[in-house]
C-alpha atoms as a PDB file:
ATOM      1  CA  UNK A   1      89.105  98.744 108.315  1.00  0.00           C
ATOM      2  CA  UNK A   2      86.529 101.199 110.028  1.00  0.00           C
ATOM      3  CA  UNK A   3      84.732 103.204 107.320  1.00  0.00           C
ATOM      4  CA  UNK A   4      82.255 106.125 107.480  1.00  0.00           C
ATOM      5  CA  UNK A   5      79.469 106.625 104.606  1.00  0.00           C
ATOM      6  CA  UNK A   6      79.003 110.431 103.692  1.00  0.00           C
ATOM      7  CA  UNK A   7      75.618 111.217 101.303  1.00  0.00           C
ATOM      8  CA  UNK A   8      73.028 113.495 101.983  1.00  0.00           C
ATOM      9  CA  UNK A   9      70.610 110.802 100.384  1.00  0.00           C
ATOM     10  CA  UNK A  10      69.496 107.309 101.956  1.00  0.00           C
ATOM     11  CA  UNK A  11      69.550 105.190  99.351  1.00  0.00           C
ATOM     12  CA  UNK A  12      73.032 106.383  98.807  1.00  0.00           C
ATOM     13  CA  UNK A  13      74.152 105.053 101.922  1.00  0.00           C
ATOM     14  CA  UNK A  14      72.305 102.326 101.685  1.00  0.00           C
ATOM     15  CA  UNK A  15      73.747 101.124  98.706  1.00  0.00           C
ATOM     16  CA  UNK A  16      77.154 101.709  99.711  1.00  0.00           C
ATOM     17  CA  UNK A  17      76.710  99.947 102.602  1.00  0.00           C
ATOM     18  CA  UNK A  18      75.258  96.961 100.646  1.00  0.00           C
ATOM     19  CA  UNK A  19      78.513  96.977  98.187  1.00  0.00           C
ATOM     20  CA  UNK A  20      80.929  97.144 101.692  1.00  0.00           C
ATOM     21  CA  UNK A  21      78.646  94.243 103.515  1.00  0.00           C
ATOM     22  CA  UNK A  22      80.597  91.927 101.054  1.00  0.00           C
ATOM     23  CA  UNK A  23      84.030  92.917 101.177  1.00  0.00           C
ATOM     24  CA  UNK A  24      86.289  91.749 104.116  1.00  0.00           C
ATOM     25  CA  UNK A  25      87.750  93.026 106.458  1.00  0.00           C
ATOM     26  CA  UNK A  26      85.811  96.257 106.714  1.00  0.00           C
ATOM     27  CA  UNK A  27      83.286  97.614 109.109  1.00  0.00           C
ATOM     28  CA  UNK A  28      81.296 100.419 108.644  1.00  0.00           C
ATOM     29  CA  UNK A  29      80.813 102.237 111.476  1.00  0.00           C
ATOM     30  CA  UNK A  30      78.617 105.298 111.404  1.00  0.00           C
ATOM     31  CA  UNK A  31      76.522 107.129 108.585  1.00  0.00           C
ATOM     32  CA  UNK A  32      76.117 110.758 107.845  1.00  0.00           C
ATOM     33  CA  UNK A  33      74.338 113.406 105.565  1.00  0.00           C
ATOM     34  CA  UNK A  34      76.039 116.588 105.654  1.00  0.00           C
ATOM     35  CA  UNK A  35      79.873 117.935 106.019  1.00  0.00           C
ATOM     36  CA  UNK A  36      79.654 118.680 109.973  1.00  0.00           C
ATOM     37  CA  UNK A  37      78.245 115.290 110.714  1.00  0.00           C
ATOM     38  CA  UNK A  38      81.059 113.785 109.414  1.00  0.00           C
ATOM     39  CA  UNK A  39      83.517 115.916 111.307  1.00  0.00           C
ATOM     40  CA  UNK A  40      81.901 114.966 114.528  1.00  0.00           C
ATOM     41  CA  UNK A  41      81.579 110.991 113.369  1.00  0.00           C
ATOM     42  CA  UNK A  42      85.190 110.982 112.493  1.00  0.00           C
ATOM     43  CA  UNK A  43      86.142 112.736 115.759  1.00  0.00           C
ATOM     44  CA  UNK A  44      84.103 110.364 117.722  1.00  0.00           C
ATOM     45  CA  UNK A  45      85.052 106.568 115.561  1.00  0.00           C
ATOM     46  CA  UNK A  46      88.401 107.961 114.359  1.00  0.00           C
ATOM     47  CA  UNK A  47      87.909 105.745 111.217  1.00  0.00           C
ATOM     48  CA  UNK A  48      90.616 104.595 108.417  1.00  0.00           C
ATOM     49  CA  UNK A  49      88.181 105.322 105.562  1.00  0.00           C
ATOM     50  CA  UNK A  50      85.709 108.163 104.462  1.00  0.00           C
ATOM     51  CA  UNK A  51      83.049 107.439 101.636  1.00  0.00           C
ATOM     52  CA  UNK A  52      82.427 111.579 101.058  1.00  0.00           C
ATOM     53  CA  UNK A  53      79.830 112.524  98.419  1.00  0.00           C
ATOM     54  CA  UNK A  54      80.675 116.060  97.338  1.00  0.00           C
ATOM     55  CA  UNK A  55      77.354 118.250  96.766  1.00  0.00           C
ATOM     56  CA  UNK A  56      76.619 117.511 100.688  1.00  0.00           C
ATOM     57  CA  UNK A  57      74.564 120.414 102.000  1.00  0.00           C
ATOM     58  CA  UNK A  58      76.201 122.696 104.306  1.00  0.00           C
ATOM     59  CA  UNK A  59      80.101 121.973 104.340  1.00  0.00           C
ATOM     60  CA  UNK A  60      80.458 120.130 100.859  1.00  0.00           C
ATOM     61  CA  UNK A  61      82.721 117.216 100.742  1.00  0.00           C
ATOM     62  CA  UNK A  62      85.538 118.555  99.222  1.00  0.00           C
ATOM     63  CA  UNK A  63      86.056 121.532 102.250  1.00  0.00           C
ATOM     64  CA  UNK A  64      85.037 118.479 104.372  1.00  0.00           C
ATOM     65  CA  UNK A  65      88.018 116.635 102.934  1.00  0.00           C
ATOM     66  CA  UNK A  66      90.203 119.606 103.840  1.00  0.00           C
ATOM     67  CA  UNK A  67      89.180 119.353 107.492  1.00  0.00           C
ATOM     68  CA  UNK A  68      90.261 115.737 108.059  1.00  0.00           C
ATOM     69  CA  UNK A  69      93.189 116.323 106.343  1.00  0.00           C
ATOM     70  CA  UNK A  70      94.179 118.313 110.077  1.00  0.00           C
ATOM     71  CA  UNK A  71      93.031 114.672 111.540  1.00  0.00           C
ATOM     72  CA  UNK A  72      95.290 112.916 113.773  1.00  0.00           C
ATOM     73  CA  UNK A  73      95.435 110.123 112.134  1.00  0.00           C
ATOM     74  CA  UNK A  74      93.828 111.506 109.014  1.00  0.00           C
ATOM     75  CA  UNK A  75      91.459 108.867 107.506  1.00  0.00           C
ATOM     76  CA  UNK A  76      91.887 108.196 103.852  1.00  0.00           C
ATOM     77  CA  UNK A  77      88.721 110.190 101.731  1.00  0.00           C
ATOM     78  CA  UNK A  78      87.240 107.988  98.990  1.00  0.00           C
ATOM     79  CA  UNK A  79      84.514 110.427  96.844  1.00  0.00           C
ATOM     80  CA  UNK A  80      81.091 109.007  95.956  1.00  0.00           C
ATOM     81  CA  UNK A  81      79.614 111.356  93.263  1.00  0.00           C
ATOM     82  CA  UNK A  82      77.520 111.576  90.423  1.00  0.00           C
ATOM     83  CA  UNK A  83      79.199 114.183  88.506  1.00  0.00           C
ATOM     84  CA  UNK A  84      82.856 113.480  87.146  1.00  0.00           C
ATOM     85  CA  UNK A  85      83.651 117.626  86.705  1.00  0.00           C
ATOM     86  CA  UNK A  86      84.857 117.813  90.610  1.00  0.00           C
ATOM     87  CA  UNK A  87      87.313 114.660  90.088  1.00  0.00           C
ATOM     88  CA  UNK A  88      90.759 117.632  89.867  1.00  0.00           C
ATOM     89  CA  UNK A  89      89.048 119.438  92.724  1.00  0.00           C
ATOM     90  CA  UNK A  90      89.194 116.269  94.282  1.00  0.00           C
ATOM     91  CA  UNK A  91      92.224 115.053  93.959  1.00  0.00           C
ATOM     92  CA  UNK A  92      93.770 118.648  95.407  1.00  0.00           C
ATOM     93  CA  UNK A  93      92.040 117.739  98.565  1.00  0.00           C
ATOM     94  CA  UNK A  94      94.148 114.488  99.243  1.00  0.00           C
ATOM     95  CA  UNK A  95      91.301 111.759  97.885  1.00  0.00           C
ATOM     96  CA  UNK A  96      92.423 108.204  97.551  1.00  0.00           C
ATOM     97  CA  UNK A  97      90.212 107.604  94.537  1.00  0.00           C
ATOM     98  CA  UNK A  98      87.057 108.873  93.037  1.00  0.00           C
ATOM     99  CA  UNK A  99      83.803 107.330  91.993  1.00  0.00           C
ATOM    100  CA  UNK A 100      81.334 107.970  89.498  1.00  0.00           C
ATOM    101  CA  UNK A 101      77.605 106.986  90.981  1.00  0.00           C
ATOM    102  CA  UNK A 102      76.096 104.357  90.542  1.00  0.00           C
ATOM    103  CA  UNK A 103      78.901 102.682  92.615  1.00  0.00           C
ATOM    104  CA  UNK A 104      79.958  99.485  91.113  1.00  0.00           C
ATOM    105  CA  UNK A 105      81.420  96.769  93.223  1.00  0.00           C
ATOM    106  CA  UNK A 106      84.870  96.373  91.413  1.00  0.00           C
ATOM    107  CA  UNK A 107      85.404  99.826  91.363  1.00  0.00           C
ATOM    108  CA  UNK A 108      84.800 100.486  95.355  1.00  0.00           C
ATOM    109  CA  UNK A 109      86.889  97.072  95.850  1.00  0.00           C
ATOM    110  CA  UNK A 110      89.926  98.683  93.517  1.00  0.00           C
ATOM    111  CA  UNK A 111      89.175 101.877  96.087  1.00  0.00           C
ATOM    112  CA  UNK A 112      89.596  99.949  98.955  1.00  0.00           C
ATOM    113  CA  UNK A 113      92.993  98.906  98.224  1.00  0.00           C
ATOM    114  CA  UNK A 114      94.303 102.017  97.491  1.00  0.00           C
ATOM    115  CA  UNK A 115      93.757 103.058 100.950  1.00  0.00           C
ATOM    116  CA  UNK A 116      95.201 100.001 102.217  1.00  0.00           C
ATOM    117  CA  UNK A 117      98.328 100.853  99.865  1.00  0.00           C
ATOM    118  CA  UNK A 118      97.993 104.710 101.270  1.00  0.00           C
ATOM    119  CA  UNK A 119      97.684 103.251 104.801  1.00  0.00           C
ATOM    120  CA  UNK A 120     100.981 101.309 104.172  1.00  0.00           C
ATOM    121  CA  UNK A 121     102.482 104.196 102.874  1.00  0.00           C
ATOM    122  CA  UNK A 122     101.561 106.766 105.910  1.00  0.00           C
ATOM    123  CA  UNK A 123     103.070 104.169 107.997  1.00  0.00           C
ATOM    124  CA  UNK A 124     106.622 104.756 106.117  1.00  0.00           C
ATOM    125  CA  UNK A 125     106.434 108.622 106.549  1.00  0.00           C
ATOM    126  CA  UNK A 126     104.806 109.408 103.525  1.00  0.00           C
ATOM    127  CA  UNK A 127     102.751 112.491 104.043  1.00  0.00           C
ATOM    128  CA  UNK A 128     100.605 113.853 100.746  1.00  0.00           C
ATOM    129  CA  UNK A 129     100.676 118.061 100.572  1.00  0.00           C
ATOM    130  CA  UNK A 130      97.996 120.931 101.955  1.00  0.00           C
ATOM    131  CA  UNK A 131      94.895 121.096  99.825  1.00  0.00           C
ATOM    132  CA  UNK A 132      93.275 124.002  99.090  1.00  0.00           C
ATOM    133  CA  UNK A 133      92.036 126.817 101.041  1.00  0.00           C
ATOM    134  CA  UNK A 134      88.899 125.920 104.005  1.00  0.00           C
ATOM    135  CA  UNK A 135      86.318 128.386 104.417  1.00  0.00           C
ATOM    136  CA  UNK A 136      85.978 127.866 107.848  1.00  0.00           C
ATOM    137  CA  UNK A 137      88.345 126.718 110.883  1.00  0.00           C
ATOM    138  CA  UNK A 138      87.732 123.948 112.695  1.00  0.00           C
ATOM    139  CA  UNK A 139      87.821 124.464 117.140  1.00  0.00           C
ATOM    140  CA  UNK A 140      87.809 120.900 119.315  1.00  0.00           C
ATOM    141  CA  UNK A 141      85.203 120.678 122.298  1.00  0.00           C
ATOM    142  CA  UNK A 142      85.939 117.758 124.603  1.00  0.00           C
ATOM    143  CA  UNK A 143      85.518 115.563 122.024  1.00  0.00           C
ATOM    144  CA  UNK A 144      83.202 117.738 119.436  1.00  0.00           C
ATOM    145  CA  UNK A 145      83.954 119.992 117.478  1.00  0.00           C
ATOM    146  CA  UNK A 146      82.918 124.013 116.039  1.00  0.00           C
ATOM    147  CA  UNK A 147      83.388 125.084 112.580  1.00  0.00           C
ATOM    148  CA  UNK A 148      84.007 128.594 112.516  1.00  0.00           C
ATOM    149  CA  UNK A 149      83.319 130.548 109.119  1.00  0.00           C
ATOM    150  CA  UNK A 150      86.178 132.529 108.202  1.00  0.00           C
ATOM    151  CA  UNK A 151      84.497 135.182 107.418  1.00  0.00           C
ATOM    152  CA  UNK A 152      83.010 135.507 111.152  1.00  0.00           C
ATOM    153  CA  UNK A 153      87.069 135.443 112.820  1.00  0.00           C
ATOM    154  CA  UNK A 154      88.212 138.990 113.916  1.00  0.00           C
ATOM    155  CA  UNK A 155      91.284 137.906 114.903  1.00  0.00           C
ATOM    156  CA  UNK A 156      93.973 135.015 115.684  1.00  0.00           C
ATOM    157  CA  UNK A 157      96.142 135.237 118.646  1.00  0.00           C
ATOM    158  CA  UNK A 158      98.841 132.433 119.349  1.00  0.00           C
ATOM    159  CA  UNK A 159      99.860 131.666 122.774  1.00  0.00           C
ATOM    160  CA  UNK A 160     102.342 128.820 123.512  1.00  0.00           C
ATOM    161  CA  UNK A 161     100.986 125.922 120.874  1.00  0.00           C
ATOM    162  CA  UNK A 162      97.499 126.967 120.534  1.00  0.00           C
ATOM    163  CA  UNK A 163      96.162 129.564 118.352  1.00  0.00           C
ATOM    164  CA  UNK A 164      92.835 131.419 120.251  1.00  0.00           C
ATOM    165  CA  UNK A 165      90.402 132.871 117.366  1.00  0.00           C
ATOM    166  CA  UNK A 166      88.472 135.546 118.618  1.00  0.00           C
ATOM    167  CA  UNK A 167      85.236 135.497 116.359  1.00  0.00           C
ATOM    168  CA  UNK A 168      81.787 136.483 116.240  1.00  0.00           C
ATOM    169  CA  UNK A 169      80.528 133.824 118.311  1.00  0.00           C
ATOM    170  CA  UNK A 170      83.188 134.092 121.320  1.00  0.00           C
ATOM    171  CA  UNK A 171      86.644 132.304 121.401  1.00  0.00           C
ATOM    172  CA  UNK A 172      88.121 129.084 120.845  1.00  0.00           C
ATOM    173  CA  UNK A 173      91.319 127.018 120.463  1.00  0.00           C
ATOM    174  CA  UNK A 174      92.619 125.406 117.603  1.00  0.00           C
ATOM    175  CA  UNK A 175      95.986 123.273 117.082  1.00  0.00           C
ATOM    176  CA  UNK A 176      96.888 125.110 114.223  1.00  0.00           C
ATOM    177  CA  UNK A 177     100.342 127.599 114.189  1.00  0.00           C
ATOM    178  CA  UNK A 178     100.188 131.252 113.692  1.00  0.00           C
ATOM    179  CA  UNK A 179     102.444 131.307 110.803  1.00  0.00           C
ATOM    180  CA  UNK A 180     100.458 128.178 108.698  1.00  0.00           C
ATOM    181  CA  UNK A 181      97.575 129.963 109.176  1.00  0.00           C
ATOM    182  CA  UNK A 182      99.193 133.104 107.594  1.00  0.00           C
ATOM    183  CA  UNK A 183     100.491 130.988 104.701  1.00  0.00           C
ATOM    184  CA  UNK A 184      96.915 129.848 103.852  1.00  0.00           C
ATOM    185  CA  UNK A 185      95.082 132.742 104.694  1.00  0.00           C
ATOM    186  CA  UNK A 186      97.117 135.828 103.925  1.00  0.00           C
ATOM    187  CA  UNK A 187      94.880 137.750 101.645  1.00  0.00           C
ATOM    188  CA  UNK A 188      92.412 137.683 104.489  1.00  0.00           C
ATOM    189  CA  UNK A 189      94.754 138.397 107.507  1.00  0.00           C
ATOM    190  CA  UNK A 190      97.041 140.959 108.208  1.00  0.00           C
ATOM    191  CA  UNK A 191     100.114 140.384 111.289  1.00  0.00           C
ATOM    192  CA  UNK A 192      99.941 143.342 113.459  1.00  0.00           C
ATOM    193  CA  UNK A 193     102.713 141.450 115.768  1.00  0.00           C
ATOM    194  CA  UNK A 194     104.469 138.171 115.919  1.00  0.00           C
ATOM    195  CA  UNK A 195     101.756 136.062 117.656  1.00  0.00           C
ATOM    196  CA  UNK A 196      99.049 137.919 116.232  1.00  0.00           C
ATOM    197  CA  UNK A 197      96.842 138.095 112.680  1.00  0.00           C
ATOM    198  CA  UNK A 198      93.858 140.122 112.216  1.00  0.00           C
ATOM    199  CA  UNK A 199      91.225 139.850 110.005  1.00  0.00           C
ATOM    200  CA  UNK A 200      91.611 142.622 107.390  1.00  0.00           C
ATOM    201  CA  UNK A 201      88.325 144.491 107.371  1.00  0.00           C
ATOM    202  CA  UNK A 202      88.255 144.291 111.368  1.00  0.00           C
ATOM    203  CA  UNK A 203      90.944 147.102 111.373  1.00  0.00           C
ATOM    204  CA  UNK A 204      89.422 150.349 111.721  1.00  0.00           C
ATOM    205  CA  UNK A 205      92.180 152.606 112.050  1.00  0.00           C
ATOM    206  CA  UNK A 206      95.883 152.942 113.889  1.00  0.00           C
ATOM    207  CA  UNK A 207      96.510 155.142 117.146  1.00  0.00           C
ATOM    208  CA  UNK A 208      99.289 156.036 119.849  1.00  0.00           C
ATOM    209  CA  UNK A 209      99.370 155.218 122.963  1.00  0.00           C
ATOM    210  CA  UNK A 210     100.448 157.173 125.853  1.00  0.00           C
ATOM    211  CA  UNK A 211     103.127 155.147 126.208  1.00  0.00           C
ATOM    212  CA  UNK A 212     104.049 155.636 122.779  1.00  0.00           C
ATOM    213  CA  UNK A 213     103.110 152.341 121.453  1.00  0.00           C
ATOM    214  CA  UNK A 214     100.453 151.924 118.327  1.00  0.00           C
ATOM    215  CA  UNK A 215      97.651 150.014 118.603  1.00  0.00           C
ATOM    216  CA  UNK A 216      95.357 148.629 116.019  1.00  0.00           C
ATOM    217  CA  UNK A 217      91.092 149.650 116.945  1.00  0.00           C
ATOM    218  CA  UNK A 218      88.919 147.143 115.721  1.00  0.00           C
ATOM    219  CA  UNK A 219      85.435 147.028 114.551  1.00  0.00           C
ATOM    220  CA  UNK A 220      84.300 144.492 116.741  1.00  0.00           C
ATOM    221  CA  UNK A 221      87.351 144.398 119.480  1.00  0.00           C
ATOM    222  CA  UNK A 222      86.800 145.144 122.643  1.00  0.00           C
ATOM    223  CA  UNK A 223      90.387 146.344 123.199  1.00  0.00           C
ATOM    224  CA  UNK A 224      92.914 147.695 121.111  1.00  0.00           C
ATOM    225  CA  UNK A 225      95.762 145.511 119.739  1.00  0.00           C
ATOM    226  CA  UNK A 226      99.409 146.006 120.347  1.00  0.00           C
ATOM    227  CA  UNK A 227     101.250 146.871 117.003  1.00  0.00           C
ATOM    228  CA  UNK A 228     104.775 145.840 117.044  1.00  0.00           C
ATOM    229  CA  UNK A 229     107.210 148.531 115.681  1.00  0.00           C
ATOM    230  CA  UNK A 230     108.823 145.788 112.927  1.00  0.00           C
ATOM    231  CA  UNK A 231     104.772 145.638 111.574  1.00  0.00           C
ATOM    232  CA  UNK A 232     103.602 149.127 111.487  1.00  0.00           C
ATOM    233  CA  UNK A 233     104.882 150.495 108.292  1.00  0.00           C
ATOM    234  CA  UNK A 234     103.375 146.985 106.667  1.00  0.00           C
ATOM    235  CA  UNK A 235     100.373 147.739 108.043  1.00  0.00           C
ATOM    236  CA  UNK A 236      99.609 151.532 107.172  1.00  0.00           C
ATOM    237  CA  UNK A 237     100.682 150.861 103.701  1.00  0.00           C
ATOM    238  CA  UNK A 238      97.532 148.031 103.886  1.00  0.00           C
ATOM    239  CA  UNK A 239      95.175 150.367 105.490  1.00  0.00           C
ATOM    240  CA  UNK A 240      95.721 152.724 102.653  1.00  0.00           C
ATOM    241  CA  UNK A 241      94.600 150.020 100.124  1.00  0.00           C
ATOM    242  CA  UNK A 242      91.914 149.126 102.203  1.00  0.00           C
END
């Protein structure tokens, strides 16, 4: 079993990594400190188990956890913490188990199997459900990968499997469909068209075209977006609420 330790603080780790030194059969096989590092570590080692503290600066561990829940294969998330309040929190992001710090060896043992029994398990088709919402989307880069803060994305705009999300930063690709995307997000997003959401503050206001089309002007677009005909009386009732 590969396994990748997740605390912002040394001694942490190196605890863990005593505790997992004695139990068989498992290898750990890289070490992080914050959310993104273990994005890139699991992208890079594709592991079977994550030992995620929670208050991780940057990208805490439970939006981390939400993340490699898109993984293909998704490890199994085991929680390190030292407070016990997150342990619902945790549990609606798809953990395995959670522990209470300091660590103790029959407890991360008891942990251990659970993921082997959850490893069994994925092999028979069972699939756990969508945690909660992510903050930020997450883009792959030959081999990296780019968290994008919500809050940055002007718009999403599907094209054959791939979703492109047009943000403050430039563009990128993500594996993710249009319509999951509006299910998760669609008190931020508005669809102006079938393969397209945009962000609902980006929408400035709604003209005609020559051609008699509507198009949507954005505050940060570069060109307007097409409105289809089936969307527009959606959308100017949402502009009014704006």
């Amino acid at each position: 079993m590969k396994v990748i330790i997740a605390d912002d603080e040394p001694l942490a780790r190196e605890r863990l990594r005593g505790l997992l030194a004695e139990v068989r059969g498992v290898e750990v096989v890289a070490e992080a400190s914050d959310g993104q590092h273990v994005l890139h570590a699991c992208a890079e080692h594709r592991p079977d188990l994550v030992l995620l503290d929670i208050a991780m600066p940057g990208i805490d561990g439970l939006e981390t956890a939400r993340h490699l829940s898109a993984f293909e294969p998704r490890p199994a998330v085991v929680f390190c913490t030292a407070y016990d309040a997150h342990a619902l929190s945790a549990f609606e992001a798809q953990a395995i188990d959670y522990l209470v710090k300091p660590v103790r060896a029959e407890r991360l043992v008891a942990a251990i199997e659970r993921v082997r029994t959850f490893a069994a398990g994925r092999e028979r088709g069972i699939v756990a459900t969508p945690g909660q919402r992510r903050t930020h989307l997450c883009a792959r880069l030959r081999g990296s990968l780019r968290l994008i803060p919500l809050e940055d994305v002007h718009y999403l705009h599907a094209e054959e499997k791939y979703v492109i999300v047009h943000h403050a930063r430039g563009e990128d690709l993500i594996e993710e469909s249009l319509k999951s995307l509006e299910d998760e997000f669609g008190e931020r997003f508005v669809r102006i068209h079938r393969n397209c959401l945009v962000a609902r503050h980006e929408i400035v206001e709604l003209k005609r075209s020559p051609d008699g089309h509507v198009q949507a002007l954005l505050r940060h677009g570069k060109q307007p977006l097409e409105v289809s005909r089936r969307c527009v009386a959606g959308l100017r009732d949402t502009l009014k609420h704006l």
